[in-house]
N, C-alpha and C. Protein backbone atom coordinates (compact mmCIF):
# COMPACT_ATOMS: atom_id res chain seq x y z
N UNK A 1 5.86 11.18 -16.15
CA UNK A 1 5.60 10.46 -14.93
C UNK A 1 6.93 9.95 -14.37
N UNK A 2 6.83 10.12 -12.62
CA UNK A 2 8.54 9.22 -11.76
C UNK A 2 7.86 8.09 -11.64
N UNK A 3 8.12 7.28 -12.42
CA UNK A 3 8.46 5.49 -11.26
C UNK A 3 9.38 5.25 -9.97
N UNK A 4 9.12 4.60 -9.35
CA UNK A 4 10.39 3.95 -8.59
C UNK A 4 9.91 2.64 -7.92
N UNK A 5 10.69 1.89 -8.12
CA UNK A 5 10.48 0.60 -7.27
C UNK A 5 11.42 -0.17 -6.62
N UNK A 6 11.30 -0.74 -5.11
CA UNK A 6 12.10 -0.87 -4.35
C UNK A 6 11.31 -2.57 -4.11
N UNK A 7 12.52 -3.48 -4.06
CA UNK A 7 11.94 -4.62 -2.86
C UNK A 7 12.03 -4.52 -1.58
N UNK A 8 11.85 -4.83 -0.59
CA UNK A 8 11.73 -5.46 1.24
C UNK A 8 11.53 -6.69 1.13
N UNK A 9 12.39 -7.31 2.32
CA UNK A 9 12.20 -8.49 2.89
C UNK A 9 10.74 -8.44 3.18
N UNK A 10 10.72 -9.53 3.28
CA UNK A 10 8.68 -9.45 4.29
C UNK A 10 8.83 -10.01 5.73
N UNK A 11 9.21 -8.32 6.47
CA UNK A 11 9.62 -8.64 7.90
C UNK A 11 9.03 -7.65 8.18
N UNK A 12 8.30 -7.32 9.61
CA UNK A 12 7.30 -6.48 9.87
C UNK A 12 8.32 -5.31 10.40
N UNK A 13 9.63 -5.21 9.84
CA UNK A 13 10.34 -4.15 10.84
C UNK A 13 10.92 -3.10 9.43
N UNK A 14 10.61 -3.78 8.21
CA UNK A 14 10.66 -3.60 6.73
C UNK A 14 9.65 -2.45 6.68
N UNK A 15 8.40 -2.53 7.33
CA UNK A 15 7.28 -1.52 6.86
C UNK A 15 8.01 -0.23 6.88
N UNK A 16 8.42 0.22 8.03
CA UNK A 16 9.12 0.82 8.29
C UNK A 16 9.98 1.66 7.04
N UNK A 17 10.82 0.80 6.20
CA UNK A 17 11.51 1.21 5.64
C UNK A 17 10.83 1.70 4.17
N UNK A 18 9.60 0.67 4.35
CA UNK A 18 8.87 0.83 2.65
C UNK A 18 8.13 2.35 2.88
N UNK A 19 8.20 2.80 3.72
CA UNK A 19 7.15 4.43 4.40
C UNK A 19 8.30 5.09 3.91
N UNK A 20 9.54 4.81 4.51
CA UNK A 20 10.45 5.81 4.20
C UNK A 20 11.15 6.08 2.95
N UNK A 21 10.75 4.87 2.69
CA UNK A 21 11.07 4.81 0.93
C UNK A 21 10.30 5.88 0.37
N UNK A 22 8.72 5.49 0.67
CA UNK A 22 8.12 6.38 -0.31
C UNK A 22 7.78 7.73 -0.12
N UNK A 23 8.40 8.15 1.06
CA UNK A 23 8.66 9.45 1.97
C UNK A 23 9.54 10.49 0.73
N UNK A 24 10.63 9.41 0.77
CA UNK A 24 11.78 9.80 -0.32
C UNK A 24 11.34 10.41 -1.50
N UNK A 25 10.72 8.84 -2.14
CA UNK A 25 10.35 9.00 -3.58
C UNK A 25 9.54 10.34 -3.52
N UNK A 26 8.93 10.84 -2.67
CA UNK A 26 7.42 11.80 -3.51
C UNK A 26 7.71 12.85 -2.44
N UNK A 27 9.11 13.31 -1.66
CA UNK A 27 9.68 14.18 -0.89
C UNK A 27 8.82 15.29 -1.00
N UNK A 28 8.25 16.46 -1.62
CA UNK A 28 8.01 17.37 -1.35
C UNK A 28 6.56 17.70 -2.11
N UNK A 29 6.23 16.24 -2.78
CA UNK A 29 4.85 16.13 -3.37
C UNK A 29 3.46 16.37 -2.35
N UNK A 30 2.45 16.80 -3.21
CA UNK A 30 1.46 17.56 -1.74
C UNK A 30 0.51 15.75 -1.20
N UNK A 31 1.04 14.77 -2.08
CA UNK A 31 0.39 13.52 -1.73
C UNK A 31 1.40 12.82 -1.19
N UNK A 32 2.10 13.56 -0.34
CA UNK A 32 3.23 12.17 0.14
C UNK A 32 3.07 11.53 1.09
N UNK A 33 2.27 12.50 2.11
CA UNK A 33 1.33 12.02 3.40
C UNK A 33 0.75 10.65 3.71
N UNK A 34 -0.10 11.03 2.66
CA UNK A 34 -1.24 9.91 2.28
C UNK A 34 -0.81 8.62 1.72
N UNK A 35 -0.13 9.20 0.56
CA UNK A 35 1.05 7.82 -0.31
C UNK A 35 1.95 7.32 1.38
N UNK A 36 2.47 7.90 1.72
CA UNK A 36 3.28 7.14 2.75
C UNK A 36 1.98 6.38 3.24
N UNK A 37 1.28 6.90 4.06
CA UNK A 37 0.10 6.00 5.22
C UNK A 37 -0.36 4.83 4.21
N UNK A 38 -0.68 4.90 2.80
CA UNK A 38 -0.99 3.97 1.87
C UNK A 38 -0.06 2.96 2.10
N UNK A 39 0.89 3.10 1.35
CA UNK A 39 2.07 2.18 1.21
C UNK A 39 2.07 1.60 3.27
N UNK A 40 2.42 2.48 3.69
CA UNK A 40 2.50 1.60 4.90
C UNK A 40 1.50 0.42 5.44
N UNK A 41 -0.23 0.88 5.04
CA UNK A 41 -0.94 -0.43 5.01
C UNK A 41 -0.88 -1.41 4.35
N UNK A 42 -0.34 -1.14 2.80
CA UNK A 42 -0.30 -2.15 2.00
C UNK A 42 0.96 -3.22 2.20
N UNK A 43 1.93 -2.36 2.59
CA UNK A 43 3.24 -3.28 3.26
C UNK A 43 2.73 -4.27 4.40
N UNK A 44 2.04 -3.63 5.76
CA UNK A 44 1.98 -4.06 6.95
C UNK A 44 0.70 -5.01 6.40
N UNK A 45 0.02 -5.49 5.40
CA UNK A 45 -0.69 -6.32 4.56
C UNK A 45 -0.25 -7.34 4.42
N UNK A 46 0.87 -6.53 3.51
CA UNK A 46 1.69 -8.08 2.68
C UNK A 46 2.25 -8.77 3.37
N UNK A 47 3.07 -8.33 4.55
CA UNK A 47 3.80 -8.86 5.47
C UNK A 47 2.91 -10.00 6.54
N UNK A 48 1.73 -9.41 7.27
CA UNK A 48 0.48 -9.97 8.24
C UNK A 48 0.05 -10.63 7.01
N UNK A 49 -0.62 -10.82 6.16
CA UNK A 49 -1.67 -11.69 5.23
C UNK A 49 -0.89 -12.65 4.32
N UNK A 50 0.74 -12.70 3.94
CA UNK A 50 0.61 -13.00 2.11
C UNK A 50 1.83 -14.01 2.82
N UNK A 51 2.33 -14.53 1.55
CA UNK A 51 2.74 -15.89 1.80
C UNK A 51 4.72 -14.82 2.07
N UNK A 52 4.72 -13.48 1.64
CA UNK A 52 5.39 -12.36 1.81
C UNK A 52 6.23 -12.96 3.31
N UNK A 53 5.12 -12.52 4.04
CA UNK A 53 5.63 -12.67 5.80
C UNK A 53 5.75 -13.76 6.39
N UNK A 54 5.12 -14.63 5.77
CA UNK A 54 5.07 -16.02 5.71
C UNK A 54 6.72 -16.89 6.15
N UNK A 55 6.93 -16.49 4.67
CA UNK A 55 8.26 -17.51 4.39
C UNK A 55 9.38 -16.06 4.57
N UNK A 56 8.80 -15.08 4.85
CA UNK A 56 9.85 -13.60 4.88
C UNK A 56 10.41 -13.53 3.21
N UNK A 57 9.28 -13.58 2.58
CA UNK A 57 9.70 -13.97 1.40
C UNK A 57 9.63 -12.19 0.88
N UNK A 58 9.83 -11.62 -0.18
CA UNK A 58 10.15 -10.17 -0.20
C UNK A 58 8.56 -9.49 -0.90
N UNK A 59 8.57 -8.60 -0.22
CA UNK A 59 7.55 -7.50 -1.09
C UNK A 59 8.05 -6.51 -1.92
N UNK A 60 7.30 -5.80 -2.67
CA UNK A 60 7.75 -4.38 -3.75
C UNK A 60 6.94 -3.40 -3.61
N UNK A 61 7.43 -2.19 -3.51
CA UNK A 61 6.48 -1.44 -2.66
C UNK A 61 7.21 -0.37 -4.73
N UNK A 62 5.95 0.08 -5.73
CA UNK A 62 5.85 0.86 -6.44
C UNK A 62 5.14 2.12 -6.34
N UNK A 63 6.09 3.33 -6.69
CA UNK A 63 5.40 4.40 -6.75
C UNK A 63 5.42 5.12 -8.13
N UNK A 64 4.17 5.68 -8.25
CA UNK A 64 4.75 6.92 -9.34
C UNK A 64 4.15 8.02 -9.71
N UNK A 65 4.17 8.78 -9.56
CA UNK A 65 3.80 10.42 -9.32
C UNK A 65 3.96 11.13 -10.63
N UNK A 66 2.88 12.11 -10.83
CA UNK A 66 2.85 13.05 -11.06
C UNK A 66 2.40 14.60 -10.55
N UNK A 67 2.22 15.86 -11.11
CA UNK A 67 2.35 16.95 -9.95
C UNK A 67 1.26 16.70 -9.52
N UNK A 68 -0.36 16.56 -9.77
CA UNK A 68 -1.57 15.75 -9.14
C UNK A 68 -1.89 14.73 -9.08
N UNK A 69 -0.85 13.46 -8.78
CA UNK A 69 -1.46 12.61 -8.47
C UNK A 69 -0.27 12.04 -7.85
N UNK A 70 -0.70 10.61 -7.67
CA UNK A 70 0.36 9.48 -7.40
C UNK A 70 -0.59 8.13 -6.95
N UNK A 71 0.18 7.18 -7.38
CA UNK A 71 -0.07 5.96 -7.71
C UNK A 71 0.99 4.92 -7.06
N UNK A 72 0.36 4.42 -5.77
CA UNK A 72 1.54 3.32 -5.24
C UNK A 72 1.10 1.62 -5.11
N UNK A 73 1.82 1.19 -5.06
CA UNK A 73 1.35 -0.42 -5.20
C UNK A 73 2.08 -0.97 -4.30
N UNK A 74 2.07 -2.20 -3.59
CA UNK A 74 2.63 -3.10 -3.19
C UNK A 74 2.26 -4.74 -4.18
N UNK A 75 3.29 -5.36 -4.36
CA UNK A 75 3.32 -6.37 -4.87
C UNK A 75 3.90 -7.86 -4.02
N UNK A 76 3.02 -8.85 -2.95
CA UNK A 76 3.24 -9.59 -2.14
C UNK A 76 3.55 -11.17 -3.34
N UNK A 77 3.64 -11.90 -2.67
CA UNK A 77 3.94 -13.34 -2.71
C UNK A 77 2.32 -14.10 -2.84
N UNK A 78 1.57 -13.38 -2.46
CA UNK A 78 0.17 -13.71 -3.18
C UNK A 78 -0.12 -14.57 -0.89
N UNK A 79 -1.36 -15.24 -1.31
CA UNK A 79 -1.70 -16.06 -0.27
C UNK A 79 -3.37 -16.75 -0.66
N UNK A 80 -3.29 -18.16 -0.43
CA UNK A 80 -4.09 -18.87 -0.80
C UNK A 80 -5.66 -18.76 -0.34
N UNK A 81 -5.72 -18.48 0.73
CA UNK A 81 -6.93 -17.72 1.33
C UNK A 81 -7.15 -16.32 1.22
N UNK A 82 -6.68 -15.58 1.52
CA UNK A 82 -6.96 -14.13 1.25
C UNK A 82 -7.22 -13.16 0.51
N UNK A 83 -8.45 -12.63 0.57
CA UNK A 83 -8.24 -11.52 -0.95
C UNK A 83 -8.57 -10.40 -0.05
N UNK A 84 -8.14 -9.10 -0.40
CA UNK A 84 -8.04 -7.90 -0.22
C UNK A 84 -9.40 -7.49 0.00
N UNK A 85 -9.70 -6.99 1.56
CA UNK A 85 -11.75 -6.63 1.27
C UNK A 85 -11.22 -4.98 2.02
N UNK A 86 -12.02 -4.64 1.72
CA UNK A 86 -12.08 -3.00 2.44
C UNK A 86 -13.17 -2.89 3.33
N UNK A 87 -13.69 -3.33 4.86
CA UNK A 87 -14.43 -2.84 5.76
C UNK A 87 -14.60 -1.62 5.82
N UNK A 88 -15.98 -1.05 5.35
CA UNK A 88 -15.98 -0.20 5.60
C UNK A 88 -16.18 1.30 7.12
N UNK A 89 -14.92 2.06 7.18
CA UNK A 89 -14.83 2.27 8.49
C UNK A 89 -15.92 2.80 9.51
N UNK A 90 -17.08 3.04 8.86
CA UNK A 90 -18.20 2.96 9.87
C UNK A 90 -18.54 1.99 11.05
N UNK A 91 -18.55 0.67 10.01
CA UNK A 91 -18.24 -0.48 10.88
C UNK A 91 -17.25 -1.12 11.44
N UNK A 92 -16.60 -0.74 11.93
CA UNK A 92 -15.16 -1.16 12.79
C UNK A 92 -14.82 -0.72 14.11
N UNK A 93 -14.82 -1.61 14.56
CA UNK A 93 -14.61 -1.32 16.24
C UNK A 93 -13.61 -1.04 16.13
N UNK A 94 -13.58 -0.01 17.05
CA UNK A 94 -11.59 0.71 17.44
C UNK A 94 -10.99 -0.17 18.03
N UNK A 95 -11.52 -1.14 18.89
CA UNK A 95 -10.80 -2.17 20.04
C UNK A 95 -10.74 -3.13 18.77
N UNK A 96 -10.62 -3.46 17.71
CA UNK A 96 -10.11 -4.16 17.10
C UNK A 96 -8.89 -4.08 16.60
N UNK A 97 -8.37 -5.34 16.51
CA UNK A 97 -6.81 -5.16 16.27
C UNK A 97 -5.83 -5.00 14.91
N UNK A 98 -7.07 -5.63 13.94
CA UNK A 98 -6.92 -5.09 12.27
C UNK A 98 -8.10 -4.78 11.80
N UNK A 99 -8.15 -5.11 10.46
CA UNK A 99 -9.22 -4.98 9.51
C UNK A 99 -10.12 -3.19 9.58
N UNK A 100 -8.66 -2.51 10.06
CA UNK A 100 -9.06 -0.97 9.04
C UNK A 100 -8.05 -0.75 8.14
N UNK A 101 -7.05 -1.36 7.78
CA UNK A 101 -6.18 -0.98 7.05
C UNK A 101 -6.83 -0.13 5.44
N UNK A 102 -7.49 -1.39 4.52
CA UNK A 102 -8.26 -1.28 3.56
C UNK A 102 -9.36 0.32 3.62
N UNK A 103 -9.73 0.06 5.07
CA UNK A 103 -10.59 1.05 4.86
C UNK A 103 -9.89 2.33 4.63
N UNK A 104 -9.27 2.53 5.70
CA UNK A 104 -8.27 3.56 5.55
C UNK A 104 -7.52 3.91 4.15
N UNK A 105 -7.03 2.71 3.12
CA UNK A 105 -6.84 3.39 1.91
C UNK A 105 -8.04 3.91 0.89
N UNK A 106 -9.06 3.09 1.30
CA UNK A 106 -10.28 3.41 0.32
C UNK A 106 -10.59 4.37 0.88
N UNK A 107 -11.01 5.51 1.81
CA UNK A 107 -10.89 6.39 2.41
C UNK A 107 -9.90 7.57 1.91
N UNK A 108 -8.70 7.08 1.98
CA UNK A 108 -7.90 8.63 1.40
C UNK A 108 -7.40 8.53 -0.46
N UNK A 109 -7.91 7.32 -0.84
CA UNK A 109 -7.63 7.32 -2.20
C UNK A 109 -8.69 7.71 -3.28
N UNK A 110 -8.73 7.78 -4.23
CA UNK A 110 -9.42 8.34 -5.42
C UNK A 110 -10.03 6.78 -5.91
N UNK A 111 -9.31 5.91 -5.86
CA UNK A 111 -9.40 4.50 -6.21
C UNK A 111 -8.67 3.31 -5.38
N UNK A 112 -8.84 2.63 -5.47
CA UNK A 112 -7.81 1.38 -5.56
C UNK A 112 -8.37 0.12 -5.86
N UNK A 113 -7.77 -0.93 -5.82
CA UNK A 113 -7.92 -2.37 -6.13
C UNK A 113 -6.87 -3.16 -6.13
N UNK A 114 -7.26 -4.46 -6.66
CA UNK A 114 -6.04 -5.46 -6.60
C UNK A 114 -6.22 -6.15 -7.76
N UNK A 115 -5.04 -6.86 -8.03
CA UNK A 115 -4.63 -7.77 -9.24
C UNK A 115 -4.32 -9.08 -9.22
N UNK A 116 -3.95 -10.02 -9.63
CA UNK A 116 -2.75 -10.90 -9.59
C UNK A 116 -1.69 -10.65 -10.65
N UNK A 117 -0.50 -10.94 -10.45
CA UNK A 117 0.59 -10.14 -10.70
C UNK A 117 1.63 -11.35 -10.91
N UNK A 118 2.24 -11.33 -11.65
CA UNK A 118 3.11 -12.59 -11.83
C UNK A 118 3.98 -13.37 -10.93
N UNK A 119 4.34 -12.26 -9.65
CA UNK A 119 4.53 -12.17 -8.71
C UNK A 119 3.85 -12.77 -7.67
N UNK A 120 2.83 -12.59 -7.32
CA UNK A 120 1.80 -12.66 -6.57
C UNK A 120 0.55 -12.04 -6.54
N UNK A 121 0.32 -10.55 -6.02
CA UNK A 121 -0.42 -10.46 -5.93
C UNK A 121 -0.75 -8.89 -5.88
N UNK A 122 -0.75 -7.99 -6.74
CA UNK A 122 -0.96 -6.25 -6.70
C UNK A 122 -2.13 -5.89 -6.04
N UNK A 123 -1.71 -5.11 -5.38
CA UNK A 123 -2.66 -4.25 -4.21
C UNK A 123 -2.30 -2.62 -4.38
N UNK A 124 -3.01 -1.65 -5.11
CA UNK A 124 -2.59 -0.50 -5.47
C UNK A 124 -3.67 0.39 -5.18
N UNK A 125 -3.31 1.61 -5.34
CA UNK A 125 -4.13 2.79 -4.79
C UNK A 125 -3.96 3.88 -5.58
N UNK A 126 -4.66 4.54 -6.22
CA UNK A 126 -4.27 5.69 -7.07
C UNK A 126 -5.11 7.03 -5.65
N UNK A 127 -3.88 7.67 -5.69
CA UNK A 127 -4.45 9.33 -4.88
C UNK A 127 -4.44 10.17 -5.94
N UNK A 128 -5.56 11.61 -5.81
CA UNK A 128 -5.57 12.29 -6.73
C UNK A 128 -5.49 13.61 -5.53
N UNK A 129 -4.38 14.92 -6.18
CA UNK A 129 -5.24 16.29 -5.15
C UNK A 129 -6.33 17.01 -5.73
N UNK A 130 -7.02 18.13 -5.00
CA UNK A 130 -8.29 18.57 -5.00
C UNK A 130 -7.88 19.19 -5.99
N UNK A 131 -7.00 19.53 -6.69
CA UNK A 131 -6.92 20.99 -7.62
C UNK A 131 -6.93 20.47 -8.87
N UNK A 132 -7.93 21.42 -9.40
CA UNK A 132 -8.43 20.85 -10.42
C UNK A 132 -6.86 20.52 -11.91
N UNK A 133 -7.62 19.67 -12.71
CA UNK A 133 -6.28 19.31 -13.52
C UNK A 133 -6.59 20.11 -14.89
């Protein structure tokens, strides 16, 4: 298995960079697509929801791959109200301005969930491809 793990500030101009991070990390993997769009909700999360964007306090955006799979996380600053829900995207108005993020990873992932993390607060997604293992 590749690990890699990177911090970001928790600045909404950071998402940005945590996509391209994991663009990098999983370059020519057939889940990098998806892992990028992942990681980019879970960033643009931590940053809008967690105490992360808050205080611009930093996020960790983890990946780690193998040839069928990959597994990315973001790790925020946690936040006292919020826990991670997944709407599901049936119900979601398009004229709304969030609350598809979740859906959207539960949607292209195999799994995901969240933790608390010594840190704050793990928000991860395992992708799997179709071919059999």
């Amino acid at each position: 298995m590749v690990s890699w793990s990177r911090m970001f500030p928790g600045m909404p101009a950071e998402v940005a960079q945590a996509r391209a991070f994991t663009r990098a990390v999983l370059d020519d993997h057939p889940l990098a697509e998806d892992a990028e769009l992942v990681v980019s909700e879970l960033a643009s999360n931590a940053v809008r929801h967690s105490l992360s964007g808050a205080w611009c306090g930093p996020f960790i955006v983890f990946v780690d791959s193998e040839p069928d799979m990959a597994h990315v996380a973001v790790v925020d600053l946690g936040s006292s109200d919020t826990k991670p829900y997944a709407r599901p995207l049936g119900t979601i108005d398009i004229r709304d301005d969030s609350g598809r993020g979740l859906g959207i990873v539960a949607a292209v992932s195999k799994e995901w969930g969240f933790e608390p993390d010594t840190f704050g607060l793990r928000v991860w997604a395992k992708l799997v491809t179709d071919a059999p293992s």
